[in-house]
C-alpha atoms as a PDB file:
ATOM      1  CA  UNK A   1      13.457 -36.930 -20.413  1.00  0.00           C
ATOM      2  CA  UNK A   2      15.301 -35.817 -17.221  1.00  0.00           C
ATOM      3  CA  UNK A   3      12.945 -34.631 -14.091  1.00  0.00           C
ATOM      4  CA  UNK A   4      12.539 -34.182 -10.298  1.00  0.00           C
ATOM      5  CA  UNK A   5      10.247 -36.776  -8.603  1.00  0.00           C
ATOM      6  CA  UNK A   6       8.566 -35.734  -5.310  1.00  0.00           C
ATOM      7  CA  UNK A   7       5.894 -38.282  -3.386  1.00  0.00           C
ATOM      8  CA  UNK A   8       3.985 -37.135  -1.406  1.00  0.00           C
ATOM      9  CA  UNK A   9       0.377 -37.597   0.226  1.00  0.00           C
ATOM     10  CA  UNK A  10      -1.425 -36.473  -2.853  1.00  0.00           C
ATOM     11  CA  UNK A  11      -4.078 -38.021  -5.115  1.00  0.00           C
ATOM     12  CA  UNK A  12      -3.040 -36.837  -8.111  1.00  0.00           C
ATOM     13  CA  UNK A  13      -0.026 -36.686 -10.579  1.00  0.00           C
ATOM     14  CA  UNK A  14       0.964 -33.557 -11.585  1.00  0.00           C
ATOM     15  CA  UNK A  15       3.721 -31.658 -13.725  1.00  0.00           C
ATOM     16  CA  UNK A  16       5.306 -28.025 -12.969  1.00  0.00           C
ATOM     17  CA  UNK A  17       8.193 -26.972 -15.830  1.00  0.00           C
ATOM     18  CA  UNK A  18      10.534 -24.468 -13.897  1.00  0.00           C
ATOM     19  CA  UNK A  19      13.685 -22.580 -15.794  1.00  0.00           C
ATOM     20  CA  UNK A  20      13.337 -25.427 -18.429  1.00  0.00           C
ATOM     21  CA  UNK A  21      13.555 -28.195 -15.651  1.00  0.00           C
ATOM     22  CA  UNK A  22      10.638 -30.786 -15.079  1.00  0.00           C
ATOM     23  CA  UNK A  23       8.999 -31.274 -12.190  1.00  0.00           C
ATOM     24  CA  UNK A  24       6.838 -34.351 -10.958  1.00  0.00           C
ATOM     25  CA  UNK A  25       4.407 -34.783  -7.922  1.00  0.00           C
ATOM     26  CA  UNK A  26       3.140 -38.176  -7.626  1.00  0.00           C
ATOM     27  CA  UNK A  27       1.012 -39.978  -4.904  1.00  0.00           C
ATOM     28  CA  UNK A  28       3.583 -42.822  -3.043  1.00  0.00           C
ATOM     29  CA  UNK A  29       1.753 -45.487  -4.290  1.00  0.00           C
ATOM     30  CA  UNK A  30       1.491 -44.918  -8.091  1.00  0.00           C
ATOM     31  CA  UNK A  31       4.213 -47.310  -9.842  1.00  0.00           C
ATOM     32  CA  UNK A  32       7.155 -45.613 -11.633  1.00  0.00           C
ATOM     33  CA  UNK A  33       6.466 -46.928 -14.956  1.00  0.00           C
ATOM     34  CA  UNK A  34       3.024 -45.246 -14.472  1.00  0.00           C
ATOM     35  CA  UNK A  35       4.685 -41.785 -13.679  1.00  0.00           C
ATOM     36  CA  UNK A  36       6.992 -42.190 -17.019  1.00  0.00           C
ATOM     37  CA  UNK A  37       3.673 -43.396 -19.416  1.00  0.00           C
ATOM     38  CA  UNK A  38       2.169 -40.143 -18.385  1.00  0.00           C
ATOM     39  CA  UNK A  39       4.939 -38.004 -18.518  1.00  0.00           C
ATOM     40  CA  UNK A  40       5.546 -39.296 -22.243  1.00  0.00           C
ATOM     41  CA  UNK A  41       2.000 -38.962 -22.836  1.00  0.00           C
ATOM     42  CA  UNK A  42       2.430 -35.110 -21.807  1.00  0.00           C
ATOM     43  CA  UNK A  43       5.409 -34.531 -23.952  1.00  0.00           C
ATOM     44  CA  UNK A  44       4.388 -32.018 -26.866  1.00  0.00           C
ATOM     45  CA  UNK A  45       2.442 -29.625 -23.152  1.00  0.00           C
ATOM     46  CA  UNK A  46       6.048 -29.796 -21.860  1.00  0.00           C
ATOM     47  CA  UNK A  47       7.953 -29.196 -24.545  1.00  0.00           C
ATOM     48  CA  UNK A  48       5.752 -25.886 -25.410  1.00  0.00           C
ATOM     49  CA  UNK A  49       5.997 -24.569 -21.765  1.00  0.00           C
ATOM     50  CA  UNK A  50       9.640 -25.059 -22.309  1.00  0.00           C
ATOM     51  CA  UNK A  51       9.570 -22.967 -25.505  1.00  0.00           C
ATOM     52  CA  UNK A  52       7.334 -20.396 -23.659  1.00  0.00           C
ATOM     53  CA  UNK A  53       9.862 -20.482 -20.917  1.00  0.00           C
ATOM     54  CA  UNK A  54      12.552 -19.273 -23.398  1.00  0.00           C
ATOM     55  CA  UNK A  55      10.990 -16.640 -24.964  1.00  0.00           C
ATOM     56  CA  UNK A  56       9.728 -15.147 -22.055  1.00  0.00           C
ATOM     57  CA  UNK A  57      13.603 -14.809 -20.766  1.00  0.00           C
ATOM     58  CA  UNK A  58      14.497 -12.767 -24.292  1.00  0.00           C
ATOM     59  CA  UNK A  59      11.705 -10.742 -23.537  1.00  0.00           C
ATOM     60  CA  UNK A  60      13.670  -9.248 -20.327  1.00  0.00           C
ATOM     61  CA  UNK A  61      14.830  -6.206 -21.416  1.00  0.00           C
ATOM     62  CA  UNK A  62      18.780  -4.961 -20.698  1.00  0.00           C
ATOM     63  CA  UNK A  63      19.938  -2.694 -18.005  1.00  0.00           C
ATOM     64  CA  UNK A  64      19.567   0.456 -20.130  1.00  0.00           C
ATOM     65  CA  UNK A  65      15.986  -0.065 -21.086  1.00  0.00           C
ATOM     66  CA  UNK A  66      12.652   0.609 -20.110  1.00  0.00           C
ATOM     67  CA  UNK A  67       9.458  -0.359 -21.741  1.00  0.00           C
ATOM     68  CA  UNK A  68       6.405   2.414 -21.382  1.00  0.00           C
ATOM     69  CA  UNK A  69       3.310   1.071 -22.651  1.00  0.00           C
ATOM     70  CA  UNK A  70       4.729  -1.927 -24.928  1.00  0.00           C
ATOM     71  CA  UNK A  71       7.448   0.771 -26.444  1.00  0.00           C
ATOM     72  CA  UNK A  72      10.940   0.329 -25.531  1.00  0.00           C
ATOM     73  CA  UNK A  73      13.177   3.171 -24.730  1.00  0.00           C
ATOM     74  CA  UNK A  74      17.037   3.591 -23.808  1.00  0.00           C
ATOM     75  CA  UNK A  75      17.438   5.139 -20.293  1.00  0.00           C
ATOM     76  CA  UNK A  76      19.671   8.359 -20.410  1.00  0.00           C
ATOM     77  CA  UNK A  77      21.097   9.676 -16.996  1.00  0.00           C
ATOM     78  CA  UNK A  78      21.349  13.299 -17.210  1.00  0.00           C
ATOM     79  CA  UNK A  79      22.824  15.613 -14.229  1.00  0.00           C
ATOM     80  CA  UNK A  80      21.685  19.196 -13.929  1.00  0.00           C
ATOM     81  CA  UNK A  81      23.500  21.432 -11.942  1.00  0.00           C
ATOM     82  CA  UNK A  82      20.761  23.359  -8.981  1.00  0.00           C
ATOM     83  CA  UNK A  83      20.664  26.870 -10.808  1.00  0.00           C
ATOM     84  CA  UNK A  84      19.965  25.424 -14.414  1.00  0.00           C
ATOM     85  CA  UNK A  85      15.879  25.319 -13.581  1.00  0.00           C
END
């Protein structure tokens, strides 16, 4: 599995999944091979936030629509002329 390793001056690994990527904070001192153990060991929480990732983007809805308490609707530009009130 592909991801971005950052050290820092932490005390603590930790994962962040961004726009399906991976993300990795690590202390400087833990070993690699530690870093990979727990990221396999994490596998099934980062594929799911991946999954969650994806359906939240087909949630977005298009141009043209606008959701109004949890109902879609199509927006519809209509211009009136001044006197038509």
């Amino acid at each position: 599995m592909e991801y971005t390793l950052k050290r820092s001056r932490r005390r603590t690994v930790s994962l962040q999944v961004k726009d399906g990527a991976l993300f990795v904070s690590a202390p400087y001192l833990i070993p690699k091979i530690f870093i990979e153990s727990f990221i396999k060991s994490k596998q099934i929480w980062i594929k799911k936030k991946m999954l969650e990732q994806v359906k939240i983007k087909e949630l977005y809805l298009k141009d043209d629509e606008i959701m109004i308490f949890g109902e879609v609707f199509k927006k519809k530009l209509e211009i009136m002329e001044k006197n038509s009130l």
